[in-house]
Every structure is written in C-alpha cells, then in structure tokens.
Protein backbone atom coordinates (compact mmCIF):
# COMPACT_ATOMS: atom_id res chain seq x y z
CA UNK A 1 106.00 33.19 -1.42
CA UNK A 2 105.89 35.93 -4.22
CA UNK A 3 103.37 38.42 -3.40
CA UNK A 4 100.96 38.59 -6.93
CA UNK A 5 99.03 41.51 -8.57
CA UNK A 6 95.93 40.34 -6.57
CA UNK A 7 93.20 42.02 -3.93
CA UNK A 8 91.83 39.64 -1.40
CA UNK A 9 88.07 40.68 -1.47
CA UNK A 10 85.52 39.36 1.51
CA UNK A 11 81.76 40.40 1.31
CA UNK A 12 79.90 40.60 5.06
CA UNK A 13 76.60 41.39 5.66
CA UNK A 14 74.14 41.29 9.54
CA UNK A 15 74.08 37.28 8.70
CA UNK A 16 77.79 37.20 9.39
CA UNK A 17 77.61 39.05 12.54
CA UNK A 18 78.11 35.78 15.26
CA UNK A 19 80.78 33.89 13.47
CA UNK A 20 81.85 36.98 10.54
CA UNK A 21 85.55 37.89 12.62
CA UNK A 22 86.47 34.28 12.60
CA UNK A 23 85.65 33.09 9.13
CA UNK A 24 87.32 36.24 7.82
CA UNK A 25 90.34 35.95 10.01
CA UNK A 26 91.18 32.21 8.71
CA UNK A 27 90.79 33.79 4.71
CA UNK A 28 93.14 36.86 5.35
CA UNK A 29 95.49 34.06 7.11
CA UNK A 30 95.12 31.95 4.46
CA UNK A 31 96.13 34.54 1.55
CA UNK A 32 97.64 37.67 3.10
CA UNK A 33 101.43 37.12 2.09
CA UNK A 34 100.40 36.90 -1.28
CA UNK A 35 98.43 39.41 -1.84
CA UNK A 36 98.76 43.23 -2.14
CA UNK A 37 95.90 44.24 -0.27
CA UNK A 38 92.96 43.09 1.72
CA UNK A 39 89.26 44.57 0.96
CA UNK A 40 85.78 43.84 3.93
CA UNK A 41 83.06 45.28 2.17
CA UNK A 42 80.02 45.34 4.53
CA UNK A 43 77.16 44.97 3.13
CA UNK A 44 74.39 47.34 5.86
CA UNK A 45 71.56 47.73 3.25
CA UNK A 46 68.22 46.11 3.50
CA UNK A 47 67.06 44.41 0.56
CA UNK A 48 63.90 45.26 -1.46
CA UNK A 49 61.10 43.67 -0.25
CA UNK A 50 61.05 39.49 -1.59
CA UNK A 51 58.12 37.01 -1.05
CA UNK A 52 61.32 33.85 -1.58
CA UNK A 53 62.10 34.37 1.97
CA UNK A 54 60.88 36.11 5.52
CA UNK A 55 61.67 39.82 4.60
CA UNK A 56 60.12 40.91 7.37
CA UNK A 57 61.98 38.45 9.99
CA UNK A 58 65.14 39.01 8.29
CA UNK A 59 65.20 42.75 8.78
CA UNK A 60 63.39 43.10 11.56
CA UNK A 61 64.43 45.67 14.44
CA UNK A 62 66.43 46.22 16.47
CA UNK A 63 67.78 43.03 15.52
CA UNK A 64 69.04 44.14 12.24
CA UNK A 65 70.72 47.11 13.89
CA UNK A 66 72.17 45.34 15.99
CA UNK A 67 73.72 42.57 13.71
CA UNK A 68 75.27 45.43 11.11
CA UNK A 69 77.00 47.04 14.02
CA UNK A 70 78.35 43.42 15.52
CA UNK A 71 79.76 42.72 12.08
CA UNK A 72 80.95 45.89 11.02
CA UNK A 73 82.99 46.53 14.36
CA UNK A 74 83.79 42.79 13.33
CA UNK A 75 86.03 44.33 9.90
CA UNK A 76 87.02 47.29 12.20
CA UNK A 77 88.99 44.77 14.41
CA UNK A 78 90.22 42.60 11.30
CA UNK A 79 91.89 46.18 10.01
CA UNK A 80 93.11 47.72 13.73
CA UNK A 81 94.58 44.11 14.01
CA UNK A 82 96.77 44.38 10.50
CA UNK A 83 94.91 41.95 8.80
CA UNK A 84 92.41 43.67 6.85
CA UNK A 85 93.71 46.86 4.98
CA UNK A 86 90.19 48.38 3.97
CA UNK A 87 86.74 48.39 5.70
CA UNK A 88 83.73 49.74 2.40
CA UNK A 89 80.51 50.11 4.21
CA UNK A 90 77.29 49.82 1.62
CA UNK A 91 74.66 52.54 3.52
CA UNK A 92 71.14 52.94 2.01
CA UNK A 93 71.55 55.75 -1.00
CA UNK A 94 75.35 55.26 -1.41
CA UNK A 95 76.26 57.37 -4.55
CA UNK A 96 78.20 54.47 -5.76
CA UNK A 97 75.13 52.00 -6.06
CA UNK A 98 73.70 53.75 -9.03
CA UNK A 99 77.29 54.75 -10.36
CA UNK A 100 78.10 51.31 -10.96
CA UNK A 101 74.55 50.14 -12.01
CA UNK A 102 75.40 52.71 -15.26
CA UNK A 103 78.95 51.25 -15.61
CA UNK A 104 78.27 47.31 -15.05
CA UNK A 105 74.49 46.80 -16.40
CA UNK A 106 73.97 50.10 -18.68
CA UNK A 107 71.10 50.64 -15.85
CA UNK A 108 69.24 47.60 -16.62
CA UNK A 109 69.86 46.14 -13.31
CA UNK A 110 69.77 48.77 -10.42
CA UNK A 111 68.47 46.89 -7.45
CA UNK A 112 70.76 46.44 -4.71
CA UNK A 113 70.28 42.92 -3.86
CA UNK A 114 68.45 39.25 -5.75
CA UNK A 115 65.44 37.60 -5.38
CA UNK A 116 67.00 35.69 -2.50
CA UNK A 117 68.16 38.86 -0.66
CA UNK A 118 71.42 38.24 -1.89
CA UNK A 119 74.26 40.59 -2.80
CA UNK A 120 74.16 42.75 -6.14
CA UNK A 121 75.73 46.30 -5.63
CA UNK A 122 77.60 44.97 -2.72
CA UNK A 123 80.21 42.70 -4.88
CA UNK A 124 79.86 45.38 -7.91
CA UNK A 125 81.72 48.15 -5.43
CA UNK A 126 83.58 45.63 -3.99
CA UNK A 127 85.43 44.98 -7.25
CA UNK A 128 85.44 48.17 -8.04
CA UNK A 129 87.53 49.45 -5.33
CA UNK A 130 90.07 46.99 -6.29
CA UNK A 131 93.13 48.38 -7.53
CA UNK A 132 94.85 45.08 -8.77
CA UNK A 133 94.64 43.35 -12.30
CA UNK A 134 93.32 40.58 -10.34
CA UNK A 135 90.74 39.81 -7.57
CA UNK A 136 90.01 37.03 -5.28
CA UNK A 137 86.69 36.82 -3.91
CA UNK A 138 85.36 35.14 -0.96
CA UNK A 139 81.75 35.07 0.66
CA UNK A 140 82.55 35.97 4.62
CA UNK A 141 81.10 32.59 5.49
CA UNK A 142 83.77 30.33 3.65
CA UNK A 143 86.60 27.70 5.13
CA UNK A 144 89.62 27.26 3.23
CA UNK A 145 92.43 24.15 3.03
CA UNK A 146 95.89 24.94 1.33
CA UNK A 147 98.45 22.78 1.72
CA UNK A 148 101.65 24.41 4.11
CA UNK A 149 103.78 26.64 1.38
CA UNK A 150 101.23 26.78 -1.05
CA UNK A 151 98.80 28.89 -2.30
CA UNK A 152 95.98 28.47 -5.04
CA UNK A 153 95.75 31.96 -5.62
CA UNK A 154 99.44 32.16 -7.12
CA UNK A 155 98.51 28.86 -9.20
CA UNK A 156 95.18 30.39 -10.45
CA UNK A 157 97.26 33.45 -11.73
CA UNK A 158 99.48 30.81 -14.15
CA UNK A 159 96.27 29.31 -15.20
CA UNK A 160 94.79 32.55 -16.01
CA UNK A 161 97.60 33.62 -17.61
CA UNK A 162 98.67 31.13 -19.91
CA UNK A 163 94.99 30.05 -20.89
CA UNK A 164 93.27 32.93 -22.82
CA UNK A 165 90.01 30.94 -22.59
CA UNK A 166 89.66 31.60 -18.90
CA UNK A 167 88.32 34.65 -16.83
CA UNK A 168 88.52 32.83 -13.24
CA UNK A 169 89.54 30.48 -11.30
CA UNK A 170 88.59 28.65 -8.07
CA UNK A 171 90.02 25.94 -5.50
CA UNK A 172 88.26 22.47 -5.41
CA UNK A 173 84.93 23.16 -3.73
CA UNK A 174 85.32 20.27 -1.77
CA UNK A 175 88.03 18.14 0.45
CA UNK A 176 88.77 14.87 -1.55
CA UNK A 177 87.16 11.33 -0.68
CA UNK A 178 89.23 9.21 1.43
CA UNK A 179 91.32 6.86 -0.82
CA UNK A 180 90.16 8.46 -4.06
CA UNK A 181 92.83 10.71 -6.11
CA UNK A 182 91.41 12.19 -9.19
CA UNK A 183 93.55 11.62 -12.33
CA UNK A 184 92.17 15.56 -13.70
CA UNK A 185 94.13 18.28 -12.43
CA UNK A 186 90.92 20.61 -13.13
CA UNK A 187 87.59 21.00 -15.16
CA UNK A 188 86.16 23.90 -16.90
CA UNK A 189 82.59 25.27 -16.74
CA UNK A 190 80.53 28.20 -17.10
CA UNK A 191 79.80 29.50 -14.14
CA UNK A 192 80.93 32.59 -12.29
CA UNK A 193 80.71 31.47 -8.27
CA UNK A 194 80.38 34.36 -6.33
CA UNK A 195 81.14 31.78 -2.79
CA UNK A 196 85.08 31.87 -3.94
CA UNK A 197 86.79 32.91 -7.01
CA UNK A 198 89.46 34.27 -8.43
CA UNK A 199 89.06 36.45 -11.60
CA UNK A 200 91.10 38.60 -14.23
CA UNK A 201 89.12 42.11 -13.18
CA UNK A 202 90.43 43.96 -16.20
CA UNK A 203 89.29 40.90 -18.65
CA UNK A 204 85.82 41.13 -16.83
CA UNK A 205 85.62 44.89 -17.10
CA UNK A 206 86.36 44.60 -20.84
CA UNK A 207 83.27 42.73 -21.15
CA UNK A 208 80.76 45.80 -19.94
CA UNK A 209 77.49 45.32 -20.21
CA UNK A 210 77.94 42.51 -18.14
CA UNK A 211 74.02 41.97 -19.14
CA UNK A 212 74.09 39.81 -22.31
CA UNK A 213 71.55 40.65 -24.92
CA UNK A 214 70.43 37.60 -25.24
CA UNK A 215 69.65 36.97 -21.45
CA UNK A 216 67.23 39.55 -21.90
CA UNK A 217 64.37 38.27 -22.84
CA UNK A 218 64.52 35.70 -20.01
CA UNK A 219 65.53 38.93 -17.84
CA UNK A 220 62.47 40.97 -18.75
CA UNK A 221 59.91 38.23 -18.52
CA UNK A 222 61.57 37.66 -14.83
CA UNK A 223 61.13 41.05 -14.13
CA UNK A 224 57.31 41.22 -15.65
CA UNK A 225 56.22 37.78 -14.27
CA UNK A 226 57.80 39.04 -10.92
CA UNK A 227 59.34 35.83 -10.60
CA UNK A 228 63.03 34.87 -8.97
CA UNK A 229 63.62 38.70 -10.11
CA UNK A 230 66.35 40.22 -9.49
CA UNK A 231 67.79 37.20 -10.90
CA UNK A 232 71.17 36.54 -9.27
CA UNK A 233 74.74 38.42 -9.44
CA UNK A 234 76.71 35.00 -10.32
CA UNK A 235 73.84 33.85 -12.83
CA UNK A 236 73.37 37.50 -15.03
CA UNK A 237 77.64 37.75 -15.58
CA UNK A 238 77.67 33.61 -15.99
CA UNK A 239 75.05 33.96 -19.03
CA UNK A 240 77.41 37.29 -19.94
CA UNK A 241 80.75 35.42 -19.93
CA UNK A 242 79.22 31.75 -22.04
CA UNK A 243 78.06 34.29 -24.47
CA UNK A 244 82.18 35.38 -24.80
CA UNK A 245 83.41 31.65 -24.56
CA UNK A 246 84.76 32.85 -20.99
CA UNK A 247 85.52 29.76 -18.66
CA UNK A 248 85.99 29.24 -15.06
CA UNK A 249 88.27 26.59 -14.31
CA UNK A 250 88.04 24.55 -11.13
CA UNK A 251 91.24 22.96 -9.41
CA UNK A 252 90.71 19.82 -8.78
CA UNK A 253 94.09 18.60 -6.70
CA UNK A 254 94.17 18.01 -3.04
CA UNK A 255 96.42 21.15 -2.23
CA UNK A 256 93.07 23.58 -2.08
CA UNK A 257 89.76 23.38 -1.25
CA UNK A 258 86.76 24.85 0.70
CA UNK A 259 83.95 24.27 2.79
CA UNK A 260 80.50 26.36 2.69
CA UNK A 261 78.38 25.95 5.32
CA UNK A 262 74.66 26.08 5.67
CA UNK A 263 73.63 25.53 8.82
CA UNK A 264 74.94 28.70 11.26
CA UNK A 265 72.98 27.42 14.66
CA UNK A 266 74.39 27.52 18.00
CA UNK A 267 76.17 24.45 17.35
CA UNK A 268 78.36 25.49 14.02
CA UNK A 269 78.67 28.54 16.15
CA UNK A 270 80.26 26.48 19.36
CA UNK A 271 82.54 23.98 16.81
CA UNK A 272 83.50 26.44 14.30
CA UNK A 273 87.05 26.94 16.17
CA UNK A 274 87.79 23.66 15.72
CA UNK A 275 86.37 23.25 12.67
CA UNK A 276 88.68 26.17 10.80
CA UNK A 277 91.72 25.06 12.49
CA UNK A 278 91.20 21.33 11.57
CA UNK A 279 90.44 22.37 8.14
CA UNK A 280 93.46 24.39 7.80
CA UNK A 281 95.95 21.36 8.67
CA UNK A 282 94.26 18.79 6.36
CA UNK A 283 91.59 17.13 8.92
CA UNK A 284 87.82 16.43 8.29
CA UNK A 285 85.46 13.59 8.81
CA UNK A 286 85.04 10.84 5.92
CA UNK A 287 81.49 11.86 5.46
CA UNK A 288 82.41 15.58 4.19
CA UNK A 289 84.60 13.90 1.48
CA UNK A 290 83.89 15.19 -1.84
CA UNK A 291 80.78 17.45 -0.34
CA UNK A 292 80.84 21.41 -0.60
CA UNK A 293 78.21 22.02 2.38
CA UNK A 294 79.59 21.59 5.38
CA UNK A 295 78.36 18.46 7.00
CA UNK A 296 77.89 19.68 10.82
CA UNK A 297 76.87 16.49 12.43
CA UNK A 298 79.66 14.51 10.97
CA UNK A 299 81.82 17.44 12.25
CA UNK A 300 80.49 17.20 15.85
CA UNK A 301 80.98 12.82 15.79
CA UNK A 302 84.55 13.48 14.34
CA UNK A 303 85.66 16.27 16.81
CA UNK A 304 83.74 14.32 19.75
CA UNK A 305 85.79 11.32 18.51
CA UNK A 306 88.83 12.74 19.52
C-alpha cells in the first residue's frame, strides 16, 4: 500500500481517559502504513464556564487531574510503542491558542472550547502541526471498518484530487443494512465533521478567515444573546466552506465505515475489545445496520450470542 502525503490526526481529551489507548490504537492500526506520520493532540484545558452541560461535575477535582494524566500517559504509550509519532499537549495559556485564533478567525473567535465544552483551539493546533498537504482527522472515541488491503484514506486522496469541488472526504458513517447495497458510490454535502474526516489542509488554509462574513450576524447575536455561544468548530468552517461552494463527500461503499459511540458506561467499557476487533473484520449486529451511534445493547445480545 503506497504511503500518501497524509498526517493521521487523533484529538483526546480527560473523557477519553478509560477507553482513549484502545480506540486510538485500532485508528493508528487502521491507517499507519499509509500515512507519513501520526499526530495525539491532548486536549488538558478546562473549558470556559457553560450552563448546556454540568461544568462543574465535568471538571471537578481531583477527578479531572486525574483523567488528563490517565489519557495523556495513554498517547505516551501509543508513541514509546511506535505507533504514534507525536504527543501535542494543549496546557491552560499555551502561546499557540491565541496564535492561531489571529491566523484561523482574524481574532473573532478566541475561546478555547464550544458551547458544549467541545474542542476549538484543540483541532486548530492540531492541524496546524501537520506537515502534510493532507490531514485525516479522527475524534479519539471512533471505530473504524476497512476492508483487508484497502484503505479509504488513499481513495479519499483520488476523490480530492480529481474533483476541484471538494475540500474533504469521509468513510460511510455507518456499516451497511443487511441485504441492502446502495447503487451511489457517495453523496456530497456541506458539512465539515470534525468525528472523522479527511481534508485538503492547504485548500482549507487558503480559505482564512475561516469565519464567513455572512455567519456573522448569526455569530454576534449568539455571542450577545449568550446562547449555544461559542458556536461549534465543525458548524463556523461548514458555514465558511458553503459560502466557497466547498463540498464534503461521503463514501458510501461497504469497504469503509465507522461507528461513534455515545454511551461510555462500564459496559461499552467491558465489550469494547470485542467490539473493535469485530468491527475491524466485518462483524456487527443487524440492528447497528445503517446507524452511526453505536448501538450497545444490540452489541452485548450479538457478542452474548456467540
């Protein structure tokens, strides 16, 4: 398999911390041959405070402390082991937050995470630091299918390549129904996922300020009305790119696809062995057909079943 101009990028934050090493072990698997480097950023920062969620439950101490140190030792092990070729940690007051808040958003969107506690400055240094035309993106909680011999990263490059309407490109987000073949090999949208993608960096970087003028009024009555402000990463450089005609095309064939899950309880925690390696060879239960989220309790029937 030809190794492409391409960066394998995983984001981890403290909510990866119990299952983080595994999830990110099965992507650098998944893509490491064909890729010229692999990138963990880990993302230690707290967000600002937020009324969409429990702020202070999520942060709170020493449980917090604890979680960032589990999951960065987590990347530490993915590099000592080979795998992982670069380990960015994102401290409180890092030099590069505000850097690339000037070079992405002309300063007009400096905080460090969204509304929903979500990553902002986390996946603008991540890409970044990449020193490849292109970059392949994964949240640290995503499973991955491809096919033995194949992989969708080398067949997103030809897409982007010979389609000048494109920016990115991403697997099917979902396995394929039982006894249903689609007769599309893809479909185009607007919408830059920041769960798993694959993008042309230097055709996104031509397209600074990645905040569209006319997203701004929306983006300033967020911000006044303090309502789901910050808005999010994927949804400021989506209304960007539309604004260009830029497209993200989703593979829709049964060689690639991906599974996000939701639910991260003891019992995803105690299946997701399984549950990665069954994935990687093809297997899942009929019920997670055709559905992104992972569907744990048709998991647990399927792998009891056996």
């Amino acid at each position: 398999m030809s190794v492409a101009d391409a960066t394998l990028l995983i984001n981890l934050s403290a909510g990866d911390a119990t299952y983080g090493y595994l999830t990110a072990k099965g992507l650098i698997e998944a893509h490491r041959a064909s890729v010229k480097e692999v990138i963990l950023v880990v993302d230690t920062i707290k967000a600002q405070h937020a009324t969409f969620y429990d702020h202070a439950k999520r942060y709170a101490e020493p449980q917090y402390s604890d979680k960032v140190k589990a999951i960065t030792e987590a990347a530490n092990q993915l590099k000592n082991e080979g795998l992982a070729d670069r380990v960015i940690e994102i401290k409180e007051n890092d030099p590069a937050i505000k850097k690339l808040a000037k070079y992405y958003f002309k300063n007009r969107l400096t905080a460090t995470h969204d509304f929903r506690g979500a990553p902002i400055a986390a996946y603008g240094i991540g890409m970044a630091a990449c020193n490849t035309q292109y970059v392949v993106r994964y949240d640290g909680d995503i499973i991955v299918h491809q096919t033995p011999g194949n992989d969708w990263i080398i067949k997103g490059i030809e897409h982007l390549k010979t389609d000048k309407t494109l920016i990115a490109v991403s697997p099917n987000p979902a396995p394929p129904v039982a006894g249903y073949s689609l007769k599309i090999t893809h479909t185009d949208i607007y919408w830059f996922s920041t769960r798993c993608l694959l993008f042309d960096k230097d055709l996104l970087t031509q397209q600074r300020p990645l905040l569209d003028y006319k997203y701004l009024p929306e983006f300033t009555l967020r911000k006044l009305m303090k309502r789901t402000y910050p808005p999010a990463f994927e949804t400021v450089i989506t209304r960007r790119l539309q604004g260009k005609k830029l497209i993200n095309r989703y593979l829709t064939n049964e060689e690639a696809w991906y599974l996000h899950p939701e639910d991260k309880g003891e019992l995803f925690l105690n299946l997701l062995p399984q549950i990665i390696a069954k994935a990687k060879s093809g297997q899942y239960p009929a019920d997670q057909g055709g559905k992104e989220i992972l569907q744990l309790a048709a998991w647990k029937d399927f792998l009891d079943g056996e």
